[in-house]
Protein backbone atom coordinates (compact mmCIF):
# COMPACT_ATOMS: atom_id res chain seq x y z
CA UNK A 1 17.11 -11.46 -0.21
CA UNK A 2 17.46 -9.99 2.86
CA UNK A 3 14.50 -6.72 4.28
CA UNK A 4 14.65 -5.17 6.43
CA UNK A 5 10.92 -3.97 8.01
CA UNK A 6 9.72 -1.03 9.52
CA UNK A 7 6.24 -0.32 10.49
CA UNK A 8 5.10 3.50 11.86
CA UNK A 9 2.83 5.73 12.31
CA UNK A 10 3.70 9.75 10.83
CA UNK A 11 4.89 11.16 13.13
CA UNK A 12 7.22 8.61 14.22
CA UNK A 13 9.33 8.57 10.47
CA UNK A 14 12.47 10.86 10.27
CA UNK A 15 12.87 12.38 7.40
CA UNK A 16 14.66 10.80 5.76
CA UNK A 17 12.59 8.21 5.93
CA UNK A 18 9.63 10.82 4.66
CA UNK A 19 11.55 11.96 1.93
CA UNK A 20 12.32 8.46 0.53
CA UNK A 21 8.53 7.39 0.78
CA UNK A 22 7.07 10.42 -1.02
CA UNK A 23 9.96 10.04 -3.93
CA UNK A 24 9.38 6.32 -4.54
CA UNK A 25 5.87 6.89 -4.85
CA UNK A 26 5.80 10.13 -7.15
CA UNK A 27 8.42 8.13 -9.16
CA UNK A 28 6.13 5.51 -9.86
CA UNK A 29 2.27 7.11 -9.07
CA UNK A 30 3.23 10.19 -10.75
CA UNK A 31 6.06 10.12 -13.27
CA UNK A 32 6.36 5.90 -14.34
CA UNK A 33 2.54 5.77 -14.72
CA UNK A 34 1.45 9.31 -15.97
CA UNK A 35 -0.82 9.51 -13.10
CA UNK A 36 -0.42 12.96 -12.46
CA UNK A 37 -2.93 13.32 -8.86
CA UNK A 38 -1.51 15.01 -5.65
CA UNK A 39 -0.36 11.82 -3.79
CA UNK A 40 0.51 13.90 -0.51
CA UNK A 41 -2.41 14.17 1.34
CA UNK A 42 -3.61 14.25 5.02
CA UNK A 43 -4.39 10.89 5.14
CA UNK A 44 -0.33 10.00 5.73
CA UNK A 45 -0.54 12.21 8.77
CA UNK A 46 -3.60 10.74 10.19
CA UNK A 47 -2.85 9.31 13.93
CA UNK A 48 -4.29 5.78 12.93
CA UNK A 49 -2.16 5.31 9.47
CA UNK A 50 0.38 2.75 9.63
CA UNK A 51 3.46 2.73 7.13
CA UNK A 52 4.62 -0.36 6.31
CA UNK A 53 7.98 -0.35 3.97
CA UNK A 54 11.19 -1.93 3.76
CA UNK A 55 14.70 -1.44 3.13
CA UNK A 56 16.92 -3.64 0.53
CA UNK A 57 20.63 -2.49 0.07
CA UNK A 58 20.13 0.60 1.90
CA UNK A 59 16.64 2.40 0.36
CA UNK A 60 13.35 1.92 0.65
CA UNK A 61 12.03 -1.06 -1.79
CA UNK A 62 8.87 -1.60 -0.71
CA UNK A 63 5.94 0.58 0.97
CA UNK A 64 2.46 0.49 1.51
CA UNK A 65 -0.10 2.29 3.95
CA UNK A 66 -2.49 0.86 6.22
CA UNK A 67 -5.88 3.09 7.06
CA UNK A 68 -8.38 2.63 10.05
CA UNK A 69 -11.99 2.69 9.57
CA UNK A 70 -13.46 5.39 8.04
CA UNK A 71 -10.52 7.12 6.54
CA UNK A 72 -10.89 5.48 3.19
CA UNK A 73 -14.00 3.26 3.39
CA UNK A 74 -17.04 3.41 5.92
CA UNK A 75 -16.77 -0.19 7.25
CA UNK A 76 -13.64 -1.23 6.63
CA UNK A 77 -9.74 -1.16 7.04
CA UNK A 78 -8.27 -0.20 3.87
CA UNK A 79 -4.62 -0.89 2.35
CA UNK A 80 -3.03 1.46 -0.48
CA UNK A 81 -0.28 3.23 -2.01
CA UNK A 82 0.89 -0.30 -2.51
CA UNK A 83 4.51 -0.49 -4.07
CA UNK A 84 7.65 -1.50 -5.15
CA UNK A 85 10.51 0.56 -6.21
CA UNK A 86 11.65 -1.01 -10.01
CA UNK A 87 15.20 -2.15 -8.72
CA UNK A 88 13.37 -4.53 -6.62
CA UNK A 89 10.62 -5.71 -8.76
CA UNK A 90 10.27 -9.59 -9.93
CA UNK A 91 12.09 -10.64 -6.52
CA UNK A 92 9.01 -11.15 -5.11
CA UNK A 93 9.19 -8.44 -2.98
CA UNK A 94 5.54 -7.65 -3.99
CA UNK A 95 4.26 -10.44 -1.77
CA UNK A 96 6.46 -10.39 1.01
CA UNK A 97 5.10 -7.04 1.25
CA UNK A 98 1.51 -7.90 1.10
CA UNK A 99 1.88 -10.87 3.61
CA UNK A 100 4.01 -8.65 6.10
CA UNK A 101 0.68 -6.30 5.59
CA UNK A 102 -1.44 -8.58 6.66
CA UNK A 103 0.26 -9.62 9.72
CA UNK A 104 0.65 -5.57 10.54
CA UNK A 105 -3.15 -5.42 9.67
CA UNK A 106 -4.29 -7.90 12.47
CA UNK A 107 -1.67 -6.51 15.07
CA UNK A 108 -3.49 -2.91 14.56
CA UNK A 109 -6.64 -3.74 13.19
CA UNK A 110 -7.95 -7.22 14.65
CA UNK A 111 -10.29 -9.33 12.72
CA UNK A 112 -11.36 -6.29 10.38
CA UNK A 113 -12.50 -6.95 6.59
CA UNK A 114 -10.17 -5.41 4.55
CA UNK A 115 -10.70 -3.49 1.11
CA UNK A 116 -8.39 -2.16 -1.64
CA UNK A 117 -8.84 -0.22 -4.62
CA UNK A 118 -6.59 -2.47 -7.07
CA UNK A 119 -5.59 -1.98 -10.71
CA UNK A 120 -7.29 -4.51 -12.71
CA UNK A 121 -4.34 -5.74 -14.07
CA UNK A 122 -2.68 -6.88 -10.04
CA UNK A 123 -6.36 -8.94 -9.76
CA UNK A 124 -4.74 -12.35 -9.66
CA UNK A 125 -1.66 -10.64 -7.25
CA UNK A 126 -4.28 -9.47 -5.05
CA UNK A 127 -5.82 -13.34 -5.69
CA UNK A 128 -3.18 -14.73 -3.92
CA UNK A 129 -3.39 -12.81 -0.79
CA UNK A 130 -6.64 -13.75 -0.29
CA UNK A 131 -8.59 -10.74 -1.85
CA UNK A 132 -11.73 -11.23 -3.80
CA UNK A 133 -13.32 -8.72 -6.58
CA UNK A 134 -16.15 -6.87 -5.06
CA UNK A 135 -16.52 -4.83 -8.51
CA UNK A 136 -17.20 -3.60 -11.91
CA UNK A 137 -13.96 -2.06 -13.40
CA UNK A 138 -14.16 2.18 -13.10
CA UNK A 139 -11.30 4.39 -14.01
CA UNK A 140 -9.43 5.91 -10.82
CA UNK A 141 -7.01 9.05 -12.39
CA UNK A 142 -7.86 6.95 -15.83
CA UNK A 143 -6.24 3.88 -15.00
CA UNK A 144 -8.84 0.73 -14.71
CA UNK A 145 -9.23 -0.27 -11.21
CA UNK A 146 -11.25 -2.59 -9.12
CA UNK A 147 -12.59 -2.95 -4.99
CA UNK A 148 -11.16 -6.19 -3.82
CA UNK A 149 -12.14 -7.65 -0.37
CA UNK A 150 -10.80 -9.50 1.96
CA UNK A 151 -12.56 -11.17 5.16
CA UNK A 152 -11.16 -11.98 7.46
């Protein structure tokens, strides 16, 4: 299988590159898991975001986000809006994704602790990456979730 990468900040995507981003994840945030939340938010413009996705045949398959400091969490890098678009899924697209991540997160973000608000069910996903549970299970948009930590 054969991705291409693409890592940028906001204002560097075209938009068609915007457009595909913000569909794959109200197709899946919004409409696949009932989550009905405004997932556009100011936090995608931010100057220090990074976008990390991927193309397979032609469209996006794979995105994520990558936020400085303070954006999501006081005292640490954080990584979210972690996903994969359902043609792709069970390639193992998931973890090429999370391992190109990390890589991006040490060329931006050196030797930072990284945290993620994960569903409870992606635990042992998030395992394998290197990320330990930092939490009690709460409900984030009613869907059980849990902080996760990795150090680095």
């Amino acid at each position: 299988m054969k991705v291409a990468w693409q890592v940028k900040h906001f204002k560097a995507l075209n938009i068609d590159e915007l457009y595909e981003i913000l569909k794959l994840r109200i197709d899946v945030f919004v409409v696949e898991q009932t989550c009905f939340y405004a997932d556009i938010d100011d936090i995608d413009r931010h100057e220090d975001t990074v976008h990390l996705f991927c193309y397979l045949e032609g469209k996006i398959a794979g995105y994520l986000r990558i936020l400085a400091k303070g954006q999501s969490y006081r005292d640490y890098i954080a990584i979210g809006r972690v996903i994969v678009a359902s043609h792709a899924r069970g390639t193992g697209l998931g973890h090429q994704l999370m391992a190109e991540a990390l890589i991006v997160c040490q060329q931006y973000f050196p030797d930072q602790q990284i945290k993620i608000s994960a569903q409870e069910h992606l635990e042992s996903f998030y395992g394998n990456h290197g990320f330990e549970r930092v939490s009690a299970m709460y409900l984030e948009d009613d869907i059980p979730h849990i902080a996760m930590l990795k150090v680095v």
